[in-house]
N, C-alpha and C. Protein backbone atom coordinates (compact mmCIF):
# COMPACT_ATOMS: atom_id res chain seq x y z
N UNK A 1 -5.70 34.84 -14.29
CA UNK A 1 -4.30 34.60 -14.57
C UNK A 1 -3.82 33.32 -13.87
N UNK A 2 -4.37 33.51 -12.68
CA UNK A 2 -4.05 32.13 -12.01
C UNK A 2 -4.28 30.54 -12.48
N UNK A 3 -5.69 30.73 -12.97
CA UNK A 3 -6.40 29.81 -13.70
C UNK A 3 -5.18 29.26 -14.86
N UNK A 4 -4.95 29.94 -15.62
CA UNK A 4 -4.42 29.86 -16.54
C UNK A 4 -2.99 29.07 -16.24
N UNK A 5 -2.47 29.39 -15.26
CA UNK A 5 -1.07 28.72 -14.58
C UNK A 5 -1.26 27.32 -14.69
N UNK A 6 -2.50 27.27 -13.88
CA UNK A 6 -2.73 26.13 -13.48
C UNK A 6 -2.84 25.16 -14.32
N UNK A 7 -3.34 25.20 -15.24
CA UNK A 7 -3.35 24.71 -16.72
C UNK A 7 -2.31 23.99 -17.30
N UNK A 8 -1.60 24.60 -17.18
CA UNK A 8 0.38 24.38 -18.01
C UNK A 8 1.25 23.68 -17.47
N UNK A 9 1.53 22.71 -18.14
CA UNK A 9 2.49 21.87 -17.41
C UNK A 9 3.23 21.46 -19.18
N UNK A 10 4.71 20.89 -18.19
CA UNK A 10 6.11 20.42 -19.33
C UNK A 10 4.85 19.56 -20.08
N UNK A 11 5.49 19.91 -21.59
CA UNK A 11 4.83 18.84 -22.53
C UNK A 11 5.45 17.36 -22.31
N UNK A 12 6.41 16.99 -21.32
CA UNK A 12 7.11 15.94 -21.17
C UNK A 12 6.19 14.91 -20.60
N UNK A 13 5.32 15.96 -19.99
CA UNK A 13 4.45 14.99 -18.78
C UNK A 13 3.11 15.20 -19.20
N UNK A 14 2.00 15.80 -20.41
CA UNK A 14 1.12 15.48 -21.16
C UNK A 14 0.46 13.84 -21.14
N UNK A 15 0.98 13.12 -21.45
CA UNK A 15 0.85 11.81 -21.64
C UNK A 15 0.89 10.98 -20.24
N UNK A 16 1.27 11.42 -19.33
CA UNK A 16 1.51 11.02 -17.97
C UNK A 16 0.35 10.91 -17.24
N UNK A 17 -0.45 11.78 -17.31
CA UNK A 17 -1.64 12.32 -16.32
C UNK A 17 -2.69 10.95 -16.33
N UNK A 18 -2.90 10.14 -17.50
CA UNK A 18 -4.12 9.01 -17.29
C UNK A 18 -3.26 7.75 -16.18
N UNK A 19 -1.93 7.94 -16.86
CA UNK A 19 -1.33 6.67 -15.79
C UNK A 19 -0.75 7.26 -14.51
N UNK A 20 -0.58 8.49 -14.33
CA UNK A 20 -0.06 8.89 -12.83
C UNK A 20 -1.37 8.34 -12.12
N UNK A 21 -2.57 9.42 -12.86
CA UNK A 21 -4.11 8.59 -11.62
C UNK A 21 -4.47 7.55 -11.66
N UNK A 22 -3.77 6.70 -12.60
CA UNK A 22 -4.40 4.98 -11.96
C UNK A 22 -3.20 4.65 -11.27
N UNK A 23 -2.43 4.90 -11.33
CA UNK A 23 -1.19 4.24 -10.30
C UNK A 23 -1.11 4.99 -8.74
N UNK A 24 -1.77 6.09 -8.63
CA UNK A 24 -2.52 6.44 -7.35
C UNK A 24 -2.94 5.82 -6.59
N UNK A 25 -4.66 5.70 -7.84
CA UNK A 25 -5.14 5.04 -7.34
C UNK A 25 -5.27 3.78 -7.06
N UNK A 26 -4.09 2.84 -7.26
CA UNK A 26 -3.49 1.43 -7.52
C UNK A 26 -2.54 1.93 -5.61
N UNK A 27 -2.12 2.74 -5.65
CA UNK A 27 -1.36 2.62 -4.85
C UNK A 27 -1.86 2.81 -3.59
N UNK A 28 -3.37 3.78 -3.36
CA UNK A 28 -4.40 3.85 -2.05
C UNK A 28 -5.11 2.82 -1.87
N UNK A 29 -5.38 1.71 -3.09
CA UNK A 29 -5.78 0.49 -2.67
C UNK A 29 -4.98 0.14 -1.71
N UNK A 30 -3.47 -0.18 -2.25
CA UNK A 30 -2.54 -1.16 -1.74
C UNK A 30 -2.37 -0.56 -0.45
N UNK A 31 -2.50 0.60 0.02
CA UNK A 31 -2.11 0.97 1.34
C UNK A 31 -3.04 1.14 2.22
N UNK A 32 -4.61 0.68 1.56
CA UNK A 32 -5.83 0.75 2.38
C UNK A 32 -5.76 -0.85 2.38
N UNK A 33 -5.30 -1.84 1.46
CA UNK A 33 -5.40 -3.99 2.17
C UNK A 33 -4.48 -3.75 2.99
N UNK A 34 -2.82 -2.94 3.23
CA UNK A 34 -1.82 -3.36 4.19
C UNK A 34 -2.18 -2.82 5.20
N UNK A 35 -2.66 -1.50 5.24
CA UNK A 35 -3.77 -1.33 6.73
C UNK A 35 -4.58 -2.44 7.58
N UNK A 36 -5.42 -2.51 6.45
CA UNK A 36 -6.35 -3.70 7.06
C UNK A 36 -5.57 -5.12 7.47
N UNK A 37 -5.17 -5.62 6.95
CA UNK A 37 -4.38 -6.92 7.36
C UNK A 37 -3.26 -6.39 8.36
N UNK A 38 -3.03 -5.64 8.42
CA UNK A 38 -1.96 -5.31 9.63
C UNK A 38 -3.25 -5.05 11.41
N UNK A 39 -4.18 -4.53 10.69
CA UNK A 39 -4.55 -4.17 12.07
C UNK A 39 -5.84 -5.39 12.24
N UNK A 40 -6.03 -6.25 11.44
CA UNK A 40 -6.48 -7.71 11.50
C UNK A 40 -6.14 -8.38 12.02
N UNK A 41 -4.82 -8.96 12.30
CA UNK A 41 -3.94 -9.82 12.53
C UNK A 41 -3.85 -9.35 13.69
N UNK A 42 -3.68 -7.85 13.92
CA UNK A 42 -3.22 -7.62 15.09
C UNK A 42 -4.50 -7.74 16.69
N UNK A 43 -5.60 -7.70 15.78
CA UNK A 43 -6.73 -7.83 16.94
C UNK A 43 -7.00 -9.18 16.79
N UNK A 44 -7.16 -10.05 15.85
CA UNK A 44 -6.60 -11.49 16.59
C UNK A 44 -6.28 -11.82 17.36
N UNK A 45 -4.88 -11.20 17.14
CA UNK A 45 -3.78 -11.57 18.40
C UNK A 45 -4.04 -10.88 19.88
N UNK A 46 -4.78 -10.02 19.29
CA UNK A 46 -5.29 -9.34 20.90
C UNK A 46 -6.02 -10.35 21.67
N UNK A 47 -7.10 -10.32 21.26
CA UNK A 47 -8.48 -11.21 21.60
C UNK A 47 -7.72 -12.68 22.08
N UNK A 48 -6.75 -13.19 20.70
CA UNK A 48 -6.00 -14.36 21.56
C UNK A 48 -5.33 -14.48 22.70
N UNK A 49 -4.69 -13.63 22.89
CA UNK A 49 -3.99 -13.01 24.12
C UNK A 49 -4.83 -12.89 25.40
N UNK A 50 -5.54 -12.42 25.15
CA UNK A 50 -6.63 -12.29 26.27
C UNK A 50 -7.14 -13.59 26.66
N UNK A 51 -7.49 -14.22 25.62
CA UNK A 51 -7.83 -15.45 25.94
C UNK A 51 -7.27 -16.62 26.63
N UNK A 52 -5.94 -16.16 26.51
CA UNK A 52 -5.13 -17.21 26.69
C UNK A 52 -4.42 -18.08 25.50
N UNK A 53 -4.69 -17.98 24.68
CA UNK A 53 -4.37 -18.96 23.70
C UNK A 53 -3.16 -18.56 22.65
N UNK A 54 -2.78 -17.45 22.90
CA UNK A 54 -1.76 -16.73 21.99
C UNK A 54 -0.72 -16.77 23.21
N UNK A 55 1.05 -17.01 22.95
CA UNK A 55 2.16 -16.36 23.57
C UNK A 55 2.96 -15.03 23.14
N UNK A 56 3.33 -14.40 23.29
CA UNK A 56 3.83 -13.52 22.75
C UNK A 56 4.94 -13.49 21.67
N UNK A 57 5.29 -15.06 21.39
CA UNK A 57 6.45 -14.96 20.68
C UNK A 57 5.41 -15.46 19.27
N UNK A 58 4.09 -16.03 20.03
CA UNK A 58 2.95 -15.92 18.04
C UNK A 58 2.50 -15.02 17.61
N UNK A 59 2.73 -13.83 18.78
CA UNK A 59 2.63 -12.68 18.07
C UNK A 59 3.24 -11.91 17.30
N UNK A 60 4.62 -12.07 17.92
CA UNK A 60 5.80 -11.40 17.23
C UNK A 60 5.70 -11.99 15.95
N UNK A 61 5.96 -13.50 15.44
CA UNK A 61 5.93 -14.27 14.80
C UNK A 61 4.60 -13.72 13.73
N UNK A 62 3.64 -13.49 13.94
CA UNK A 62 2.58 -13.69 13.20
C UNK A 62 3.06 -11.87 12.80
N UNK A 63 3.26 -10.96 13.51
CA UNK A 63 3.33 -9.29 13.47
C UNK A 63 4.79 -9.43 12.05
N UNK A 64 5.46 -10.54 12.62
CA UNK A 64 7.00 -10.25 11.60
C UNK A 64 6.46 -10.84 10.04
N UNK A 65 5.64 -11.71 10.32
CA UNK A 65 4.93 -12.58 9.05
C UNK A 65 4.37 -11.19 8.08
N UNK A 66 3.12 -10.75 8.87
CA UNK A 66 2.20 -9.50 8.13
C UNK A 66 3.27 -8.20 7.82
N UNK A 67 4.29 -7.87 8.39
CA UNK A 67 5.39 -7.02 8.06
C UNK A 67 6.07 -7.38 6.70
N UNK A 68 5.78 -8.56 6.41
CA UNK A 68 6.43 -9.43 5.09
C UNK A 68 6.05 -9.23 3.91
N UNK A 69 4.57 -9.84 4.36
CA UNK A 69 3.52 -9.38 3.55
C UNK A 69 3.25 -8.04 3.32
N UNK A 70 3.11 -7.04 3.31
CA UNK A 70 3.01 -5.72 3.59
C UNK A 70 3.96 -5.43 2.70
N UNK A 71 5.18 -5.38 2.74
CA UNK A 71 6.42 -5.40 1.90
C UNK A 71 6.12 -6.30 0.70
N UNK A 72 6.27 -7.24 0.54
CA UNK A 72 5.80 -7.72 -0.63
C UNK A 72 4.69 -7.15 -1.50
N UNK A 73 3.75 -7.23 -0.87
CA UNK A 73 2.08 -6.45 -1.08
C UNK A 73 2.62 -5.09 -1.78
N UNK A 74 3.20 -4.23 -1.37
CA UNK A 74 3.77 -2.95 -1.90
C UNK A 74 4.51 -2.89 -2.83
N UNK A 75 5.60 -4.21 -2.98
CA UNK A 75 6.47 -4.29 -4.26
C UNK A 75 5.89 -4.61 -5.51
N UNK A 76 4.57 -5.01 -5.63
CA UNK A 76 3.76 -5.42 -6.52
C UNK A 76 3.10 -4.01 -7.47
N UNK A 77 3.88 -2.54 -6.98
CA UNK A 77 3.64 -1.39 -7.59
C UNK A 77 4.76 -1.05 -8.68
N UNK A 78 6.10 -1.85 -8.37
CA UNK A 78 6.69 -1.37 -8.83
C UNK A 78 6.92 -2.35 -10.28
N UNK A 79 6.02 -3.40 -10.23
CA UNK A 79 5.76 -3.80 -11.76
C UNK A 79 4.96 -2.87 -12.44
N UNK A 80 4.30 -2.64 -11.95
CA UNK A 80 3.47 -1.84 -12.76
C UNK A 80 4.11 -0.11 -13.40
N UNK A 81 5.09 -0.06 -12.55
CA UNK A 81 6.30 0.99 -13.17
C UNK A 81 6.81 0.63 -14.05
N UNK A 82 7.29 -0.51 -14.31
CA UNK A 82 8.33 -0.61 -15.40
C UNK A 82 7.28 -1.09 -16.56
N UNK A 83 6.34 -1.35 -16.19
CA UNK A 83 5.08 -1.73 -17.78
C UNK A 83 4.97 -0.25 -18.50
N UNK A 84 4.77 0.51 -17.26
CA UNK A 84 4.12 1.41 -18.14
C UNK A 84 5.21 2.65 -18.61
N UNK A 85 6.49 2.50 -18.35
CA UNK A 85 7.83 3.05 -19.20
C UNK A 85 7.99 2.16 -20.17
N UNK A 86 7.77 1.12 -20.48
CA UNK A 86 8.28 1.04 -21.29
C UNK A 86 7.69 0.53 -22.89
C-alpha cells in the first residue's frame, strides 16, 4: 500500500521530474565550485599570512571579492529557471 503512495504525485508536476533532477544536479555542482573557491582562496591567504606576504586587509579584500563571486556563481541558476518555465 505504501509502495503504491509513493508512486502518485499531482499530474501538475508529471513533466517536472526530468528538469527538477538536472537543476539539482546543476545546483550541487554550483555549491560544490563555491565551496572550493571559497576555501582556496582562503588557504592562500593562510599560507600568505604566515609567510608574511599577505595583510589582513588582502584578505578581507580578497574573502569580500570570493563572497561576490559566490553570489554571482549562484545567480547563474536562476537563468536556468526562467528557460525552463517558459
Amino acid at each position: 500500500m505504501a509502495a503504491d503512495r509513493s508512486r502518485q504525485c499531482h499530474p501538475a508536476l508529471e513533466g517536472l521530474w526530468p528538469w527538477l533532477i538536472a537543476h539539482s544536479r546543476r545546483t550541487v555542482a554550483i555549491i560544490r565550485q563555491n565551496i572550493a573557491l571559497s576555501l582556496a582562496v582562503k588557504f592562500i591567504f593562510v599560507v600568505l599570512a604566515f609567510s608574511g606576504h599577505a595583510s589582513l586587509w588582502t584578505a578581507i579584500a580578497a574573502d569580500m571579492g570570493v563572497s561576490l563571486l559566490v553570489i554571482f556563481n549562484g545567480l547563474r541558476l536562476l537563468n536556468s529557471t526562467s528557460q525552463a518555465r517558459a
